[in-house]
C-alpha atoms as a PDB file:
ATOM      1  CA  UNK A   1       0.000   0.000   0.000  1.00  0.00           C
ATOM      2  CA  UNK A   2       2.975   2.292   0.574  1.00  0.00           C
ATOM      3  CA  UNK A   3       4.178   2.051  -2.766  1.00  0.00           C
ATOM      4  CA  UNK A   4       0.611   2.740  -4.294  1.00  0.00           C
ATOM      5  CA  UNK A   5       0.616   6.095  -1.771  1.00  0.00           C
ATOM      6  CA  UNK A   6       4.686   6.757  -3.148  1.00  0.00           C
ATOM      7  CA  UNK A   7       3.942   6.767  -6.166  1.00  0.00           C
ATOM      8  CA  UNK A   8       1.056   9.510  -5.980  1.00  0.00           C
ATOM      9  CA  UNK A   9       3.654  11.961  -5.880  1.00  0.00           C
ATOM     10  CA  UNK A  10       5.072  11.104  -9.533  1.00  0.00           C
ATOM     11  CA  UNK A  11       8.924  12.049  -8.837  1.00  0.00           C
ATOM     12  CA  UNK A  12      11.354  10.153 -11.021  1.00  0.00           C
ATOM     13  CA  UNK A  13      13.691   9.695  -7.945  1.00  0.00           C
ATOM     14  CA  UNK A  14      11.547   7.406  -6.288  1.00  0.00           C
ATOM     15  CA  UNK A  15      11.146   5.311  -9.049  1.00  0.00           C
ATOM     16  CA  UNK A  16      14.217   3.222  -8.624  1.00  0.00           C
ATOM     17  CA  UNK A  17      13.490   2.626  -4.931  1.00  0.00           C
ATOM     18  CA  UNK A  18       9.566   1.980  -5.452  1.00  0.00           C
ATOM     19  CA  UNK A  19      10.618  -0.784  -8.242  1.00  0.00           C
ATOM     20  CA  UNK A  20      13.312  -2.276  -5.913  1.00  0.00           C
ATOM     21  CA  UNK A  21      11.195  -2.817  -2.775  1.00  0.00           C
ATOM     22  CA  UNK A  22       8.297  -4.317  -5.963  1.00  0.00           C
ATOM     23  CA  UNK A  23      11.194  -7.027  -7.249  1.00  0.00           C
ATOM     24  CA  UNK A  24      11.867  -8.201  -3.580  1.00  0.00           C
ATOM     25  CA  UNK A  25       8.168  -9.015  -3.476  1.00  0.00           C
ATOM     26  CA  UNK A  26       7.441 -10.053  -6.786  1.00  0.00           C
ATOM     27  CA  UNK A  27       8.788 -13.939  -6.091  1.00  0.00           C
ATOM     28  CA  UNK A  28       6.979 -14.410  -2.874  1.00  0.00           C
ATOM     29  CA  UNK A  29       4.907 -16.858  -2.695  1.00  0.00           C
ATOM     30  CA  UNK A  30       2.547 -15.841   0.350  1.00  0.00           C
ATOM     31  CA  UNK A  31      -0.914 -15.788  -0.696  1.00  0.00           C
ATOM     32  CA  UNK A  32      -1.601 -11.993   0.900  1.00  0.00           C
ATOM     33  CA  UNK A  33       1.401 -10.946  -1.384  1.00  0.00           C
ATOM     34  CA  UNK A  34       0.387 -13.112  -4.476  1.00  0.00           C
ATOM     35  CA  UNK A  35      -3.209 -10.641  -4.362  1.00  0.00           C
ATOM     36  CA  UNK A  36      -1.751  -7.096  -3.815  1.00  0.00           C
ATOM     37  CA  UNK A  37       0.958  -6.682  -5.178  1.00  0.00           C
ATOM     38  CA  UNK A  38      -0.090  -6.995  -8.397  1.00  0.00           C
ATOM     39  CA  UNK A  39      -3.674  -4.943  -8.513  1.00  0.00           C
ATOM     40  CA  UNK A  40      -1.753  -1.976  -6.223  1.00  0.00           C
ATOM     41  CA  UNK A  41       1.237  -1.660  -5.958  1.00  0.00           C
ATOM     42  CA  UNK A  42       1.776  -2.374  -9.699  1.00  0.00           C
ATOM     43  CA  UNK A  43      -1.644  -1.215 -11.385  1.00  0.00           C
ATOM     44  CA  UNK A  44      -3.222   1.609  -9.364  1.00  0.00           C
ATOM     45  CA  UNK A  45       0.250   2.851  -7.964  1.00  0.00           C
ATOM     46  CA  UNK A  46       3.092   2.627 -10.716  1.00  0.00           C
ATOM     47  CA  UNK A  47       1.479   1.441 -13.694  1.00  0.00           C
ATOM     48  CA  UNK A  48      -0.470   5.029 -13.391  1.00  0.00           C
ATOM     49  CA  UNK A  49       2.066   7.195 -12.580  1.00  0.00           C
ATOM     50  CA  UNK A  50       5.619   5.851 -14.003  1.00  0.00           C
ATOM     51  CA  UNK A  51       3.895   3.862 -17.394  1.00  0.00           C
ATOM     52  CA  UNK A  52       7.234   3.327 -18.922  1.00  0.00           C
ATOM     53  CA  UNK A  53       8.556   2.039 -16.289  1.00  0.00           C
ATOM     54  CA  UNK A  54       6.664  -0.813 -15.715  1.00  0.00           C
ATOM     55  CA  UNK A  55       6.518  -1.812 -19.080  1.00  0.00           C
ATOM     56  CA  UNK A  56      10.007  -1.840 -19.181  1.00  0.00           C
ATOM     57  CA  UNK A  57      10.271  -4.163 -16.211  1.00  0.00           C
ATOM     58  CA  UNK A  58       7.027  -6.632 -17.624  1.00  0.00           C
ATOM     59  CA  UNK A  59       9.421  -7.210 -20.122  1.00  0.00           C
ATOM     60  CA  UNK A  60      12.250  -8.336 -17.952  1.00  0.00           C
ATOM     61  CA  UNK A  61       9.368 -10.103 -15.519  1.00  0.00           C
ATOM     62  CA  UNK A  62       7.775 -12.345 -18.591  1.00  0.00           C
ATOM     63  CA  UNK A  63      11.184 -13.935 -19.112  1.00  0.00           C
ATOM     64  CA  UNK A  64      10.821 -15.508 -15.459  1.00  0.00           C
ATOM     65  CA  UNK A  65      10.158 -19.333 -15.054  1.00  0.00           C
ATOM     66  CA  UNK A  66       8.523 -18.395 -11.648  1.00  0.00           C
ATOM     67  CA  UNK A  67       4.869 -19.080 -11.835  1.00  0.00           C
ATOM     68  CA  UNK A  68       4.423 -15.853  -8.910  1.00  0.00           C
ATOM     69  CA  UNK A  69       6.328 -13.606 -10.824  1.00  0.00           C
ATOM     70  CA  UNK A  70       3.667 -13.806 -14.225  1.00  0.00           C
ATOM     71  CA  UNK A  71       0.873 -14.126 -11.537  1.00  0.00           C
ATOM     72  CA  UNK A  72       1.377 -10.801 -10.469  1.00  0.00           C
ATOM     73  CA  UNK A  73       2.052  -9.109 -13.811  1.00  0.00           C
END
């Protein structure tokens, strides 16, 4: 949820940090990370307000073999 709030304030600067606390999270497993991180963090937080970004890491992400990683993409 923090990164969803972070990201409201659109500065480039926090972009590196906001996308390095996301690919910590994006191989967990836990089923409370499996349905969040995705929808907010990545969609209503980032994907809104640094576009580019994300698609730039999906791209990176989609050449995982770990099944959590495409889950939350």
């Amino acid at each position: 949820m923090a990164i969803k709030y972070v990201s409201k304030a659109k500065k480039e600067e926090y972009a590196d940090r906001m996308f390095s606390l996301i690919e910590k999270l994006m191989t967990d497993d836990s089923r409370y990370v499996r349905k969040n991180v995705g929808p907010f963090a990545l969609v209503d937080g980032l994907l809104r307000c640094y576009p580019e970004h994300v698609f730039q890491k999906i791209e990176e992400w989609r050449q995982s073999d770990n099944g959590n990683v495409k889950w939350k993409m």
